[in-house]
Protein backbone atom coordinates (compact mmCIF):
# COMPACT_ATOMS: atom_id res chain seq x y z
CA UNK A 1 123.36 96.92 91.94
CA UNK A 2 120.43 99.19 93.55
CA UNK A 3 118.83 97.85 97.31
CA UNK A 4 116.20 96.93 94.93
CA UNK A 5 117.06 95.07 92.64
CA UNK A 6 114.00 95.05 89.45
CA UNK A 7 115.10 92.02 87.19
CA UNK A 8 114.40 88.68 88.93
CA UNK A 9 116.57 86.95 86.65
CA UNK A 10 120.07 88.25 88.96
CA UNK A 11 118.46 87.52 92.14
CA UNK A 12 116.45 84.55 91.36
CA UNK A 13 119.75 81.97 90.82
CA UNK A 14 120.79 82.50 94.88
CA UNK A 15 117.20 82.39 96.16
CA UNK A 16 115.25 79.09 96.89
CA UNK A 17 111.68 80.44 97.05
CA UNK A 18 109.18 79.03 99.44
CA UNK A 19 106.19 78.50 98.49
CA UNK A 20 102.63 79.49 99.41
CA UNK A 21 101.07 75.57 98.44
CA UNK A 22 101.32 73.09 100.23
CA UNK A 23 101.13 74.18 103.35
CA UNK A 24 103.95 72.00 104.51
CA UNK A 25 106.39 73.82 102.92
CA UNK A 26 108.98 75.36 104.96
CA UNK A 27 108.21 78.58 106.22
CA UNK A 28 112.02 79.37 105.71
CA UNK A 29 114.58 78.40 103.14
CA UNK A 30 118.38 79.58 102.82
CA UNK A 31 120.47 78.88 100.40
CA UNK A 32 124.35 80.41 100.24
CA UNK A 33 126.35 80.84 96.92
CA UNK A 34 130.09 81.27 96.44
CA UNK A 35 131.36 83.80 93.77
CA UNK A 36 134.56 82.73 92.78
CA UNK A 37 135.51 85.84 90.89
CA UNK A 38 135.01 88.06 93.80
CA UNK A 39 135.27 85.63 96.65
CA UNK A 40 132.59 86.53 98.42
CA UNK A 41 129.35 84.93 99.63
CA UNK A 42 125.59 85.00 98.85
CA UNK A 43 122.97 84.58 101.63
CA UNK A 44 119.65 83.71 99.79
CA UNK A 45 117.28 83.69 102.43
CA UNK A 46 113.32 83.57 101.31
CA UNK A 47 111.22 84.29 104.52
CA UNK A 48 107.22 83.10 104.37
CA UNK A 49 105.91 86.58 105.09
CA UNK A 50 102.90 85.47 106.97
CA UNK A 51 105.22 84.66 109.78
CA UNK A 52 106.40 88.64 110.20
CA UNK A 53 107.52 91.44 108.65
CA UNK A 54 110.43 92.77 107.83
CA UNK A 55 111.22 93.54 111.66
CA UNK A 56 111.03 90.06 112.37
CA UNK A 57 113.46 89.08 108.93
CA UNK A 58 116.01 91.88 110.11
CA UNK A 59 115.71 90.26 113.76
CA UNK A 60 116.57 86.45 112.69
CA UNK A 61 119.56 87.78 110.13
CA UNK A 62 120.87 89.62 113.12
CA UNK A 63 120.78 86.52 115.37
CA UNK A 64 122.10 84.43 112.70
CA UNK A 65 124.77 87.27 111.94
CA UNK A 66 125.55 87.16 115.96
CA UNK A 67 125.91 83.43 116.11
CA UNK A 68 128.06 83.25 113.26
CA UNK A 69 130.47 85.50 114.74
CA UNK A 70 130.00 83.10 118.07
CA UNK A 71 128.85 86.18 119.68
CA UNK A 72 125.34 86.99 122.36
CA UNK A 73 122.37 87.93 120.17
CA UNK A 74 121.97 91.61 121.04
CA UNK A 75 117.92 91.27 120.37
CA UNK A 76 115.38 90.25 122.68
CA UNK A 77 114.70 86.77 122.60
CA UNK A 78 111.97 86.40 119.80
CA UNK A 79 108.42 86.69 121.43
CA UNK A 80 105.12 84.91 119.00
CA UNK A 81 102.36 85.10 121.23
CA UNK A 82 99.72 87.18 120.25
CA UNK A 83 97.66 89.27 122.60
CA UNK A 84 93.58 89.33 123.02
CA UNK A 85 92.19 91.80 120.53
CA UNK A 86 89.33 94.15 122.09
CA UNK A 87 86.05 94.48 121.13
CA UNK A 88 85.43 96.19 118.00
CA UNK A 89 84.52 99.54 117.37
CA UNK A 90 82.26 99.75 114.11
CA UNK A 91 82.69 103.55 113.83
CA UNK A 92 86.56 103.10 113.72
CA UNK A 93 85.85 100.41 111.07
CA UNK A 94 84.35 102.79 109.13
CA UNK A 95 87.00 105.82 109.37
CA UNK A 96 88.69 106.61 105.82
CA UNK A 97 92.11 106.11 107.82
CA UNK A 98 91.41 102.40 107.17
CA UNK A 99 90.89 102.92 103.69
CA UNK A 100 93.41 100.25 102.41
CA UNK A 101 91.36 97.54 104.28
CA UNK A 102 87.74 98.56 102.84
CA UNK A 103 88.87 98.96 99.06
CA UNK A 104 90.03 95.59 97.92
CA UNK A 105 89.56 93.99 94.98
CA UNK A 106 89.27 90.61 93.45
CA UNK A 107 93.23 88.33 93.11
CA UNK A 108 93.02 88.10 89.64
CA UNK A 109 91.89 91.08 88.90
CA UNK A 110 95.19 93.12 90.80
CA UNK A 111 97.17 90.59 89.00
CA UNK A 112 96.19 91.56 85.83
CA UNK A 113 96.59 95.25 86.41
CA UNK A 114 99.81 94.88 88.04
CA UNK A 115 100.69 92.82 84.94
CA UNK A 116 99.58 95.66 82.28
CA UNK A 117 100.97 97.88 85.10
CA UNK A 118 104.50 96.46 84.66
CA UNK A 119 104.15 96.15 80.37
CA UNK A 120 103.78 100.33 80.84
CA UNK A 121 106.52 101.56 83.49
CA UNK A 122 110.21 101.55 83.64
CA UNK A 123 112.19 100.82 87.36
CA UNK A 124 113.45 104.00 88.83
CA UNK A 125 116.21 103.94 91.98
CA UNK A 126 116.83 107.20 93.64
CA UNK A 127 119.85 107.56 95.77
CA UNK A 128 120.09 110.76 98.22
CA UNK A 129 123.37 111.18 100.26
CA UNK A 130 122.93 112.46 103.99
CA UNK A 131 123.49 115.50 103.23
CA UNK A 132 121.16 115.53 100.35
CA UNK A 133 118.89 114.38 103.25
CA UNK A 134 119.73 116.82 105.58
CA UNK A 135 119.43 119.86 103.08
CA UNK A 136 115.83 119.02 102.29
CA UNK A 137 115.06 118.69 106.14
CA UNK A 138 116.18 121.79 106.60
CA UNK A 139 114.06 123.54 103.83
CA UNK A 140 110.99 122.80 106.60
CA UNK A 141 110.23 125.21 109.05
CA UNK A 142 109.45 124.09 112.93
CA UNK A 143 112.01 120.67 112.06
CA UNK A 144 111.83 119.83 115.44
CA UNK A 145 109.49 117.08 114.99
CA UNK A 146 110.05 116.44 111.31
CA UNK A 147 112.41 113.49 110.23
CA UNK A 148 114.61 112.76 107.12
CA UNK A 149 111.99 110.02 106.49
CA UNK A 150 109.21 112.53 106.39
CA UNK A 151 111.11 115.27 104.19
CA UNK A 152 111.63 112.58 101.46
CA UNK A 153 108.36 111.13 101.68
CA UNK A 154 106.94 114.58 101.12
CA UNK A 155 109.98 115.36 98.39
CA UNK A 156 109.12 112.99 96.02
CA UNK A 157 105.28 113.68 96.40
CA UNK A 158 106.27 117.71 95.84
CA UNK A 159 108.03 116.41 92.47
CA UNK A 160 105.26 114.42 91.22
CA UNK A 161 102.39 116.94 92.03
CA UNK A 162 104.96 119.86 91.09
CA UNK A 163 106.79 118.37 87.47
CA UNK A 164 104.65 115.51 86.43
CA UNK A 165 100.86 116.57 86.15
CA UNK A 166 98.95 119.30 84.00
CA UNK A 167 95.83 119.63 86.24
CA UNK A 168 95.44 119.89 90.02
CA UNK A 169 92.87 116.92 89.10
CA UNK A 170 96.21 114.75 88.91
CA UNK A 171 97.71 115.33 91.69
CA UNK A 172 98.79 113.41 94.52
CA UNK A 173 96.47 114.36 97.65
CA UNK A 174 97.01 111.82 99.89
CA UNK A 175 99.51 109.11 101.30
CA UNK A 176 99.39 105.34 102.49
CA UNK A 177 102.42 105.02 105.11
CA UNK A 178 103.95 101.47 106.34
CA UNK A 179 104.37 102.29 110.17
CA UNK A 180 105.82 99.68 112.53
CA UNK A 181 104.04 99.80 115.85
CA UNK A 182 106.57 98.11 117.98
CA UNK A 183 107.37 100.03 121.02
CA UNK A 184 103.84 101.64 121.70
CA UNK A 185 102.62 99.09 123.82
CA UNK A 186 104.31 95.99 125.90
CA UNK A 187 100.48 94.57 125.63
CA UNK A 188 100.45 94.52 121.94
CA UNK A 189 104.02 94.31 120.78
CA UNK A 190 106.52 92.79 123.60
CA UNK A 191 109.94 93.14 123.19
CA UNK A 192 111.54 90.76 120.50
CA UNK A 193 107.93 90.25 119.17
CA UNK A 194 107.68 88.53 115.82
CA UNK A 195 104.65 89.16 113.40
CA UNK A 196 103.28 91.50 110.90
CA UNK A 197 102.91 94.47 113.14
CA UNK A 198 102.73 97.18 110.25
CA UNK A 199 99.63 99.33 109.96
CA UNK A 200 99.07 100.86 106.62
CA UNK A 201 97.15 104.04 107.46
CA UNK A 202 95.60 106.99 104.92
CA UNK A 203 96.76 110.45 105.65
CA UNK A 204 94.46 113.67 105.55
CA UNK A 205 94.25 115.53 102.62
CA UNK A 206 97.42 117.89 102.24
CA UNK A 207 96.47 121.29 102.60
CA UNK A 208 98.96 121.83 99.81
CA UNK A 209 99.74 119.58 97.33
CA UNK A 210 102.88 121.80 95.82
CA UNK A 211 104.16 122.39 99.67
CA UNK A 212 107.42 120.19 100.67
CA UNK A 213 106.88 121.57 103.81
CA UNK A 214 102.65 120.75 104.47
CA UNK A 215 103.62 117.80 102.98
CA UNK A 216 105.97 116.54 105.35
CA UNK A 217 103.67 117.72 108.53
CA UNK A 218 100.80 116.11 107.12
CA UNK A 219 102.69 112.48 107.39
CA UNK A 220 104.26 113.26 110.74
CA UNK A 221 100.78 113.95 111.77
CA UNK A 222 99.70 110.98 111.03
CA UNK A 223 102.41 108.72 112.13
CA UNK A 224 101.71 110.68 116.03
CA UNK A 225 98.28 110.07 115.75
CA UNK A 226 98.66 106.11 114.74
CA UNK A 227 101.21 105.81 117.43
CA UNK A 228 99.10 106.16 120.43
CA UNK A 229 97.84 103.12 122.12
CA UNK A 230 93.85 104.08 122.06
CA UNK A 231 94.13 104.13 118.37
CA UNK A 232 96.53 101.44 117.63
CA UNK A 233 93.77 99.45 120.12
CA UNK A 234 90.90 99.92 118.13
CA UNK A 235 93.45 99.74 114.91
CA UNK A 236 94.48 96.25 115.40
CA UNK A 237 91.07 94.96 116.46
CA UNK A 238 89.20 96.76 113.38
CA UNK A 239 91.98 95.70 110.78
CA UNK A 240 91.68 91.95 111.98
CA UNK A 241 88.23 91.78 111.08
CA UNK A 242 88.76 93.67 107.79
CA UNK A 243 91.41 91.34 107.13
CA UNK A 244 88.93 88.16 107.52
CA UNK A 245 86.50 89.79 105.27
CA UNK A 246 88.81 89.64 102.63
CA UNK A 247 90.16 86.53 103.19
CA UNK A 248 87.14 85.54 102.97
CA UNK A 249 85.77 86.88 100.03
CA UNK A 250 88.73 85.78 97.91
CA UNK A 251 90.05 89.72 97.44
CA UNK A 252 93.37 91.45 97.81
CA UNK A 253 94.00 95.46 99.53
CA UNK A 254 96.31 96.00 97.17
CA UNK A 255 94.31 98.90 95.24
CA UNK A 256 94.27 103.10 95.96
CA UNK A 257 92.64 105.70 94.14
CA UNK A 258 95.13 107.56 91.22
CA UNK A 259 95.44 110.78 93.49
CA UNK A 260 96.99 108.57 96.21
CA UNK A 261 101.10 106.89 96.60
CA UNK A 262 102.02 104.28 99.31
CA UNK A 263 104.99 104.42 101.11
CA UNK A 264 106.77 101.02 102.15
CA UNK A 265 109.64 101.60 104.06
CA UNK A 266 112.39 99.83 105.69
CA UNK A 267 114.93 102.83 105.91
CA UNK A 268 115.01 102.49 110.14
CA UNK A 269 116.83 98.88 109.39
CA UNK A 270 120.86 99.26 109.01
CA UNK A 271 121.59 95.80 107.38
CA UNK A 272 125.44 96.41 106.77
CA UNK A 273 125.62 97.53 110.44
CA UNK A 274 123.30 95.28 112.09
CA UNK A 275 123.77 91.94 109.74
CA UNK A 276 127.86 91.93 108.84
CA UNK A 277 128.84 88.25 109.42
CA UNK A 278 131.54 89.89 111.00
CA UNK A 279 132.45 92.08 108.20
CA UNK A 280 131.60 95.63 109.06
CA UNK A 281 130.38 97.61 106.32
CA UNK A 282 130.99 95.27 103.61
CA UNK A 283 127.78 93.44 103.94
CA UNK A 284 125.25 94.93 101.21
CA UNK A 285 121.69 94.04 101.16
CA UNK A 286 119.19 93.53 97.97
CA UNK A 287 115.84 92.70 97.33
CA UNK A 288 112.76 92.22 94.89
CA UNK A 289 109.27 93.65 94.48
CA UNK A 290 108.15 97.03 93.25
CA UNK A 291 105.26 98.58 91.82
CA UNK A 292 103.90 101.61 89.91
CA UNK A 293 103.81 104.83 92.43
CA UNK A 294 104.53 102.01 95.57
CA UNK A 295 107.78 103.74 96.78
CA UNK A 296 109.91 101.46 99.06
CA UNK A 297 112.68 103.29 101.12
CA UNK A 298 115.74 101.51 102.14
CA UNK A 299 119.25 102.83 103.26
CA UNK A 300 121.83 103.18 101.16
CA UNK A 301 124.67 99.97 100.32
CA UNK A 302 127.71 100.58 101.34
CA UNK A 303 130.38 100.80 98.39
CA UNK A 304 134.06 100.12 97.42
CA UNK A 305 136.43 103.08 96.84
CA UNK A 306 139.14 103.62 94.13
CA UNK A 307 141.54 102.47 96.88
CA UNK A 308 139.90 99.56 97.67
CA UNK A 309 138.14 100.25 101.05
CA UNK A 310 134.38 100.26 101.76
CA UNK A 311 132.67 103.03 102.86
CA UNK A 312 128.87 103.52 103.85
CA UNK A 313 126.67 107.14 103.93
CA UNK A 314 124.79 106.49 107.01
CA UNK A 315 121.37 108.05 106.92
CA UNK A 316 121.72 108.06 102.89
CA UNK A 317 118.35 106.34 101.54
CA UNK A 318 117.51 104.45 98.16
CA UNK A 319 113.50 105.14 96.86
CA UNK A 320 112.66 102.71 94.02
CA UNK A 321 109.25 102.36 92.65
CA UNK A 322 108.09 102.09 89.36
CA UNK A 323 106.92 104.92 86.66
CA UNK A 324 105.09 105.06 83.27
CA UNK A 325 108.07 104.84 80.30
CA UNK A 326 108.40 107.92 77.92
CA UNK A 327 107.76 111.26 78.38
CA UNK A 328 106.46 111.09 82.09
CA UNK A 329 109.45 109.13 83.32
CA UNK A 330 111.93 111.76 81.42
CA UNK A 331 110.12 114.62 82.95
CA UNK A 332 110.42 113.33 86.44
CA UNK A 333 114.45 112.23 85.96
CA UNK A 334 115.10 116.07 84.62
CA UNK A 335 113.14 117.52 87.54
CA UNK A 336 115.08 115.74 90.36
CA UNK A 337 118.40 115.69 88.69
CA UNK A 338 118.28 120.01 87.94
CA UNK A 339 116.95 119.63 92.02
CA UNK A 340 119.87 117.66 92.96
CA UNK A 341 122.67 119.53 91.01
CA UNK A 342 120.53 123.47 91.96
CA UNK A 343 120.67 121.44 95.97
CA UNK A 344 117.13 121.58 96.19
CA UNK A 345 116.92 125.83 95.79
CA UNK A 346 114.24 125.93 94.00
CA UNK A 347 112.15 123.23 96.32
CA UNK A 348 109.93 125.04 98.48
């Protein structure tokens, strides 16, 4: 099975959901399965994310994972204060940065159009090996600051804009990134601190839409500049009241503009390293949810040889998202399997 896994009906039997309504549901539920076949055991958990995101769902598995193995948890201690927001700056409100927070739109309405959405795409799962990884990395000059995460952002961006569209009106121009802002500031995010502390940003234009390498610098760009503490300051004060407007007026930020992708990633999180029961590298870790041109990034599963052992690529990634069926979806596949088996020569 991929990290993501795109029919509900093989996850669904070792999950017990929780629910939104009534609010005194649990805000956690676990349930664990036994596969006689394989021996081997299913952890269901289903994690209310209003509590945190998937920093805080990594950071309970892990203590749960330590405790198991009647070890010390190796996290901080979990931390749910919050802090005071500042006052708000209405000009930062305004910047297109925040984009994701101003264009919202109605609950039923997204759920309709991620409904026809889903009647007209197919599930795609990319796997890249390190080296894969590492190849494309190096295909961008001044790397120094440049990640793998950046490089495959930007890669499958090139092979949309560069295999997929007839005009330049198509193309993708800009990029919504997930960014974790843990570790900028004590004040905002101490240690062990559990919440949603994910900003969802809108980069700059790319200078060139058909560049891997303007690509990439564009996102690294923007990941420095959301980093820094006066703008995550204003960031987390301005997105709080955006937030309340929409909560307010019954609507959902779940809606960009065709020449935009979002990037949802949880590819810094080792789950068969960090959350083995004990069993190191055997561990793998699925999920559900994905969406047409919403890539999410995870690391790879590790996998059982001909001979029986497991082995894991570290720094290997998964991208699964969504993509209209037919033509579009064929064109795409050809483009990035003649990239993988050329080793990216052609990518530039």
């Amino acid at each position: 099975l991929p990290v993501v896994v795109d029919d509900m009906t093989l996850i669904q039997p070792f999950i017990d959901s929780t629910q939104y309504k009534p609010e005194i549901e649990p805000l956690l539920r676990i349930k664990v399965t036994r596969l006689l076949h394989s021996d081997e055991y299913v952890l269901g958990t289903s994690f209310y994310h209003m509590v945190g995101d998937a920093n805080s769902t990594f950071h309970f598995h892990n203590d749960l994972s330590q405790i198991y193995q009647n070890l010390k948890p190796i996290l901080p201690r979990p931390v749910f204060e919050r802090h005071v927001l500042n006052k708000e700056d209405s000009e930062f409100s305004l910047l297109p940065v925040l984009k994701l927070y101003q264009n919202t739109g109605k609950r039923e309405d997204i759920l309709a159009r991620l409904g026809k959405e889903y009647a007209e795409t197919d599930p795609i799962n990319m796997s890249f090996s390190s080296e894969q990884l590492t190849k494309l990395r190096s295909l961008i000059e001044d790397t120094n600051e440049i990640t793998a995460h950046d490089v495959l952002c930007a890669y499958i961006v090139y092979l949309m804009n560069k295999h997929l569209f007839t005009s330049e009106d198509e193309y993708v121009r800009r990029a919504y990134m997930y960014i974790n802002y843990r570790g900028v500031s004590d004040l905002l995010t101490p240690k062990g601190y559990v919440a949603n502390a994910i900003m969802q940003p809108l980069s700059s234009d790319f200078p060139n839409p058909l560049s891997l390498s303007s690509i990439a610098k564009t996102i690294r760009q923007l990941i420095k500049t959301t980093r820094q503490e006066d703008f995550l300051q204003n960031w987390v004060t301005s997105a709080n009241i955006l937030m309340k407007k929409i909560i307010k007026d019954g609507h959902v930020n779940f809606v960009w503009d065709k020449d935009e992708a979002i990037f949802n990633s949880n590819y810094k999180y080792d789950w068969a390293d960090q959350v083995d029961f004990g069993m190191k590298n055997q561990c793998r870790f699925h999920t559900m949810g994905i969406f047409k041109y919403y890539f999410r990034i995870f690391q790879l599963n590790p996998v059982k040889g001909e001979n029986g052992n497991w082995i894991k690529d570290n720094e290997g990634a998964e991208v699964s998202f969504r993509i209209p069926k037919g033509e579009i979806k064929e064109k795409f596949l050809a483009a990035w399997k003649k990239d993988i088996q050329e080793n990216f020569l052609n990518v530039k």
